[in-house]
N, C-alpha and C. Protein backbone atom coordinates (compact mmCIF):
# COMPACT_ATOMS: atom_id res chain seq x y z
N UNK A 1 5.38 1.43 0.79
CA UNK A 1 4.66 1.08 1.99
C UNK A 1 5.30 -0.15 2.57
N UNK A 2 5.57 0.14 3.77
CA UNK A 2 6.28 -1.23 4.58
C UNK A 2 5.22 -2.11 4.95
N UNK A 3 5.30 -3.53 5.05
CA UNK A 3 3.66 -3.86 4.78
C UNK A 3 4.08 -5.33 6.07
N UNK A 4 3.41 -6.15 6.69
CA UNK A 4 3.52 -7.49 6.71
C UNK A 4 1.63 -8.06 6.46
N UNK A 5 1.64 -9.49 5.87
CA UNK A 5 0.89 -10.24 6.32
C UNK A 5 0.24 -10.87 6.52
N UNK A 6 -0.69 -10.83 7.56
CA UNK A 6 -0.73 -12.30 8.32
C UNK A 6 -1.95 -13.54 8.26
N UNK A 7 -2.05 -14.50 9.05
CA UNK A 7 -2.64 -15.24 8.35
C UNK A 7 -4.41 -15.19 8.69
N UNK A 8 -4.73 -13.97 9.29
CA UNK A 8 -6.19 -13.71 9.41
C UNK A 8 -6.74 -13.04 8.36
N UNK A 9 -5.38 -12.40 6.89
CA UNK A 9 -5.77 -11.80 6.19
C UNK A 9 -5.80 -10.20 5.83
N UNK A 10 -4.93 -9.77 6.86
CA UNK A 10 -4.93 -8.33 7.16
C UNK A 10 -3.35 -7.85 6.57
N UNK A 11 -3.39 -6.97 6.40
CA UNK A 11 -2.15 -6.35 6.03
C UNK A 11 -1.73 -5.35 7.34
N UNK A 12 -0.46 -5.14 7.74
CA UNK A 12 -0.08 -4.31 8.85
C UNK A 12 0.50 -3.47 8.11
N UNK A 13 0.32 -1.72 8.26
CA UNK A 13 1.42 -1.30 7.82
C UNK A 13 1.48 0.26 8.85
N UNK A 14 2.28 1.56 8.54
CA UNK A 14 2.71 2.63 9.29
C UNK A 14 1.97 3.50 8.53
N UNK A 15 1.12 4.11 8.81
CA UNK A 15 0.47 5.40 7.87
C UNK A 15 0.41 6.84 9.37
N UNK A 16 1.07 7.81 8.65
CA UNK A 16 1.09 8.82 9.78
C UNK A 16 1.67 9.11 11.08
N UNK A 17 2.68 7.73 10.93
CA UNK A 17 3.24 7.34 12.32
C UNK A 17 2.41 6.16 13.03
N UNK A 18 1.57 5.45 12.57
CA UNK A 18 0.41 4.74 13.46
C UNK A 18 0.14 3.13 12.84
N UNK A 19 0.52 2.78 13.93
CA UNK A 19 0.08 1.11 12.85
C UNK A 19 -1.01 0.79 12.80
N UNK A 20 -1.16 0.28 11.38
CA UNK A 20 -2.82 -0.03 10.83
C UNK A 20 -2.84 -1.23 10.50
N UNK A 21 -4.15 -2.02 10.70
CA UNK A 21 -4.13 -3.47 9.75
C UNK A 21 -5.29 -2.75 9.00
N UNK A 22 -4.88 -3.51 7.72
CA UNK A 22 -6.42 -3.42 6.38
C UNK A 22 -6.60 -4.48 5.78
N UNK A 23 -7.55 -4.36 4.93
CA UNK A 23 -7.70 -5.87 4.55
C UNK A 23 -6.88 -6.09 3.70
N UNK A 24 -6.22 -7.58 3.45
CA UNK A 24 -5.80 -8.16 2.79
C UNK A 24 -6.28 -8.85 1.43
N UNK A 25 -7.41 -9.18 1.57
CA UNK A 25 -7.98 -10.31 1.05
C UNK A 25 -9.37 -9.15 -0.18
N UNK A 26 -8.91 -9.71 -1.57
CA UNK A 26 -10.68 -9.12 -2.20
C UNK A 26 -11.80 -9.21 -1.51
N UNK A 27 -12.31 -10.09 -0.78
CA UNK A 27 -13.06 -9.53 -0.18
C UNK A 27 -13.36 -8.75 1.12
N UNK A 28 -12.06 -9.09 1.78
CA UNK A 28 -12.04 -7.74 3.19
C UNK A 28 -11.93 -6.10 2.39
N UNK A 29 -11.45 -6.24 1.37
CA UNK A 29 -11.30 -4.85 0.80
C UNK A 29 -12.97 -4.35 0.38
N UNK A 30 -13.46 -5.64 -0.62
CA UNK A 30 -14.87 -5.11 -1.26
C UNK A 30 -16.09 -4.77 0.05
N UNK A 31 -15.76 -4.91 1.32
CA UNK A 31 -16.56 -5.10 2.37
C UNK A 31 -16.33 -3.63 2.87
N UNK A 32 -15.00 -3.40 2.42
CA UNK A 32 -15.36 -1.77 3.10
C UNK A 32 -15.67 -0.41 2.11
N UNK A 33 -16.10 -1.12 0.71
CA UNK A 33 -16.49 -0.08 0.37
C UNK A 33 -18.18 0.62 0.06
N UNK A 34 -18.34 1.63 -0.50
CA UNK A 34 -19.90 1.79 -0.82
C UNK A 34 -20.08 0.78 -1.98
N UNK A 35 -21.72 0.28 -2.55
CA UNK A 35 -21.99 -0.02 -3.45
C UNK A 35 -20.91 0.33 -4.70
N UNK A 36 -21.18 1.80 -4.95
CA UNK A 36 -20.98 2.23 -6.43
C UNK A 36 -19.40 1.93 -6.27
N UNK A 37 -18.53 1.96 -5.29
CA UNK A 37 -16.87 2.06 -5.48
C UNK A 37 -16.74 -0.10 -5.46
N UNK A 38 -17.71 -0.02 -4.93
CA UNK A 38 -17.35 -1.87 -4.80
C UNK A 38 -17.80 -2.31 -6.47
N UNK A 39 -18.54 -1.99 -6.77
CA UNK A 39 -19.05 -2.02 -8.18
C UNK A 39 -17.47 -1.63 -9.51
N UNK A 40 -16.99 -0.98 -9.15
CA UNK A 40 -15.82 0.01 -9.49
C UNK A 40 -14.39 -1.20 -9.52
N UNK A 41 -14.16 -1.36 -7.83
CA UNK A 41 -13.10 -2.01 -7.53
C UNK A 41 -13.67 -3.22 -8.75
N UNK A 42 -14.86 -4.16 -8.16
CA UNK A 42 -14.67 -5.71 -8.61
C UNK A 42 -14.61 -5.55 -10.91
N UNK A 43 -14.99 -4.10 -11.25
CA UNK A 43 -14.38 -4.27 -12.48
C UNK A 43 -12.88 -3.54 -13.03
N UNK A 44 -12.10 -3.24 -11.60
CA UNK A 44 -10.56 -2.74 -11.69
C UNK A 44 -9.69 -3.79 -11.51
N UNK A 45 -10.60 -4.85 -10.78
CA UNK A 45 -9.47 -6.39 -10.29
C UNK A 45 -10.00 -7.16 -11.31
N UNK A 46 -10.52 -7.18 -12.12
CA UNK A 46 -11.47 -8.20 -13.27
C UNK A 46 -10.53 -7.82 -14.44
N UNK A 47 -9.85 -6.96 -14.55
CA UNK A 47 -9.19 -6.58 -15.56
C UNK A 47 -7.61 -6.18 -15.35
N UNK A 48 -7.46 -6.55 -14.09
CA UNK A 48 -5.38 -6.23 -13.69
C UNK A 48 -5.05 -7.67 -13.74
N UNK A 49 -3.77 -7.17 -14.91
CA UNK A 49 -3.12 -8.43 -15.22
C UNK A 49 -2.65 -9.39 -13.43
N UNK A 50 -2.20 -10.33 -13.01
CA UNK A 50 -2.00 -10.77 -12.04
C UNK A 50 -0.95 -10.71 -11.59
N UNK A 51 -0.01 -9.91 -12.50
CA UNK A 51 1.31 -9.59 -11.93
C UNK A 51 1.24 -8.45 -10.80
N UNK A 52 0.06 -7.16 -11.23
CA UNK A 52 0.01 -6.28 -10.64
C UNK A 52 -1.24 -6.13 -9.68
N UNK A 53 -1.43 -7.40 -9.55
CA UNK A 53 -2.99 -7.54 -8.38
C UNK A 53 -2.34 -7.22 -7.11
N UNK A 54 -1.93 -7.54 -6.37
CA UNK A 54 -0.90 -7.03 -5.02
C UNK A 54 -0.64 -5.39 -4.63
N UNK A 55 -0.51 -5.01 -5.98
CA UNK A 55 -0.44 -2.77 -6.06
C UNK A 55 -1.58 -2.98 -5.66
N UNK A 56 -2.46 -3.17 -6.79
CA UNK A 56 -4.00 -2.36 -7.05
C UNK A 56 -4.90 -2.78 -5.84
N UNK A 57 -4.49 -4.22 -5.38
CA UNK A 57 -5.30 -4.53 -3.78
C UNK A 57 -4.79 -3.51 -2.85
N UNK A 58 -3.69 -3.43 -2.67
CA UNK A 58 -3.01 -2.35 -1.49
C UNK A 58 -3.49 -1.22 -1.90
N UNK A 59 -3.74 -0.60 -3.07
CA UNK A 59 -4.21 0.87 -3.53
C UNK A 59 -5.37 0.95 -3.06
N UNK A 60 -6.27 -0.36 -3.13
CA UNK A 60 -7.15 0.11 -2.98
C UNK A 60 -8.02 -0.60 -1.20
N UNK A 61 -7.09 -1.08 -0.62
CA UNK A 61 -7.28 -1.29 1.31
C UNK A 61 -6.87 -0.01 1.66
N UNK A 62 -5.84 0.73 0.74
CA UNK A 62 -5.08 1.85 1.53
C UNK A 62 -6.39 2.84 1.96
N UNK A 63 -6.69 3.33 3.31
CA UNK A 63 -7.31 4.52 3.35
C UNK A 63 -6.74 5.95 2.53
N UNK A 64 -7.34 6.99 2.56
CA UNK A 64 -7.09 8.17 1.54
C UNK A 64 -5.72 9.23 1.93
N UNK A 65 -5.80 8.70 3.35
CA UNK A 65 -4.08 9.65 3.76
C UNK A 65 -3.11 9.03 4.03
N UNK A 66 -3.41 7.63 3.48
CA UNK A 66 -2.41 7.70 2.98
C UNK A 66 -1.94 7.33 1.97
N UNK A 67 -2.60 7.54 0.84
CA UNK A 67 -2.31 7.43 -0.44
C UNK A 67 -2.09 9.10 -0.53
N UNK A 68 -2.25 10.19 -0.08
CA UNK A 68 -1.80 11.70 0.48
C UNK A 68 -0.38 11.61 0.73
N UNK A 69 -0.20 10.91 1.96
CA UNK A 69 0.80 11.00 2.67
C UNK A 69 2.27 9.91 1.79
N UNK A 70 1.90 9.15 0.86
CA UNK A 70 2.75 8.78 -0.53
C UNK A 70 3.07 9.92 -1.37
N UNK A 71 1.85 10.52 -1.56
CA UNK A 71 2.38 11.63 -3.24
C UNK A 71 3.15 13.06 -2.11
N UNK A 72 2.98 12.90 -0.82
CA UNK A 72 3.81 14.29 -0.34
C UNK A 72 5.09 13.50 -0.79
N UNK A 73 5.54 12.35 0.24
CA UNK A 73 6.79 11.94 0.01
C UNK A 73 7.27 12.17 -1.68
N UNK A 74 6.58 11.89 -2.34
CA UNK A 74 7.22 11.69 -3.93
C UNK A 74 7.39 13.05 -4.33
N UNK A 75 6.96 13.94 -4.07
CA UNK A 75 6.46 15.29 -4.33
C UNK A 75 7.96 16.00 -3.31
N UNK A 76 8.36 15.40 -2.71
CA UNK A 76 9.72 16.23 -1.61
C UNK A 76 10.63 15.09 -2.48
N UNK A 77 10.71 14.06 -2.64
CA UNK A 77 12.03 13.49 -3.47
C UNK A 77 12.32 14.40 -4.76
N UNK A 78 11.02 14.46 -5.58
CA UNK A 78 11.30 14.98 -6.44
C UNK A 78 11.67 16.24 -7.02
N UNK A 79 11.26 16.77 -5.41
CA UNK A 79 11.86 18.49 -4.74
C UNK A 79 13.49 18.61 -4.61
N UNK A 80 13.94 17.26 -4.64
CA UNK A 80 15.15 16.99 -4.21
C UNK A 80 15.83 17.00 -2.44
N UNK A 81 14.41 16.94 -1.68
CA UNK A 81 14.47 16.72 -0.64
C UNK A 81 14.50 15.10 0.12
N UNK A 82 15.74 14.83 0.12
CA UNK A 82 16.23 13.37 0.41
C UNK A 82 16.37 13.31 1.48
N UNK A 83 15.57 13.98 2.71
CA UNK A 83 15.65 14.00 4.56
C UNK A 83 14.84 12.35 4.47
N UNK A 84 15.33 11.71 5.91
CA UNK A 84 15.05 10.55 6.46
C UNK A 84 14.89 9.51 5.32
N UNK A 85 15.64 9.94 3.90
CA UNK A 85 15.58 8.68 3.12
C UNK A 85 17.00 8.01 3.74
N UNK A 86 16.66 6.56 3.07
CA UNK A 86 17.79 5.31 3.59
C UNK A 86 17.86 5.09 1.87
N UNK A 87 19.65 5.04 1.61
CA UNK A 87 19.75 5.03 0.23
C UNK A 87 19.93 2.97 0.29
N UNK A 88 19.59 2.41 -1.00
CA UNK A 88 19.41 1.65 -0.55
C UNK A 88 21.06 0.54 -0.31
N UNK A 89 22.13 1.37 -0.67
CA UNK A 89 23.48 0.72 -0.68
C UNK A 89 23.65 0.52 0.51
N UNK A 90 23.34 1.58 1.62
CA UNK A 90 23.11 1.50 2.82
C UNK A 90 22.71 0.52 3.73
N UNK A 91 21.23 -0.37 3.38
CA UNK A 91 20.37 -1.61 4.19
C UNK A 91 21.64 -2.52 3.94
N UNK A 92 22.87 -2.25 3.50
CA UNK A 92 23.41 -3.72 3.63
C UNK A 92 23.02 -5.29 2.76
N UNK A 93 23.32 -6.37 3.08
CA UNK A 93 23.18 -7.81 2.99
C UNK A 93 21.44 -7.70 3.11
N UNK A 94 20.96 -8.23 2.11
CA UNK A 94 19.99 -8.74 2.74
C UNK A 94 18.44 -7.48 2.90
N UNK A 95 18.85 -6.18 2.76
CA UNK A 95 17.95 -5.16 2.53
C UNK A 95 17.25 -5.12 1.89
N UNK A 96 17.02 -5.71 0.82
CA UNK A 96 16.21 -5.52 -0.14
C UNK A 96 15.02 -6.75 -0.09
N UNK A 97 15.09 -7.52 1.13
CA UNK A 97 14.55 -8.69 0.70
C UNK A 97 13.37 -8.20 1.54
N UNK A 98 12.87 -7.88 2.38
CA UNK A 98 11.97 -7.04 3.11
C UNK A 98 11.29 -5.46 3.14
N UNK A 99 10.19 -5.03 3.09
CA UNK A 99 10.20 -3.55 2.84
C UNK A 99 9.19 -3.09 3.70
C-alpha cells in the first residue's frame, strides 16, 4: 500500500483507483468501529509487539476492498502474472526509500 501521512492524523492512500484518507491514529481507527470489533482491535494492539504496530494499524484503518483488492494482487503474482508490476532494480537511486 502506497501510503503518506499527515499531520491531522490521516493516512492517504489509492484503493480501487481512488484516493482515500483513513485514520491514522488508535484512536481515529477505534472510532470507526462497532463495539464488539473495537473491543477486538484494543486487545489486537495490546498485544503487537511495536515493531509491527504500523501493519496491524493500517490492517486494520484499511476498509474491506481493499484488503480484497491486496490478496487479488498476491493471488495474480503468485499466478505468475507480473502485468503493471515495477521490478524493484528498476525505481533506480533512491526507490526504495518511499512506497
Amino acid at each position: 500500500m502506497s501510503q503518506s501521512v499527515d499531520a491531522a492524523g490521516t493516512w492517504t492512500t489509492v484503493i480501487g483507483g481512488e484516493l482515500l484518507e483513513i485514520p491514522a491514529t488508535i484512536e481515529g481507527i477505534r472510532a470507526t468501529l462497532s463495539p464488539e470489533r473495537a473491543a477486538e482491535f484494543d486487545r489486537v494492539v495490546a498485544r503487537t509487539h511495536a515493531s509491527k504496530l504500523p501493519q496491524v494499524l493500517a490492517d486494520w484503518a484499511l476498509p474491506a476492498e481493499a484488503l480484497a483488492e491486496e490478496d487479488e494482487v498476491i493471488a495474480r503474482l503468485k499466478a505468475g502474472d507480473h502485468s503493471d508490476s515495477v521490478s524493484q532494480d528498476d525505481l533506480g537511486d533512491g526507490g526504495g526509500e518511499a512506497r
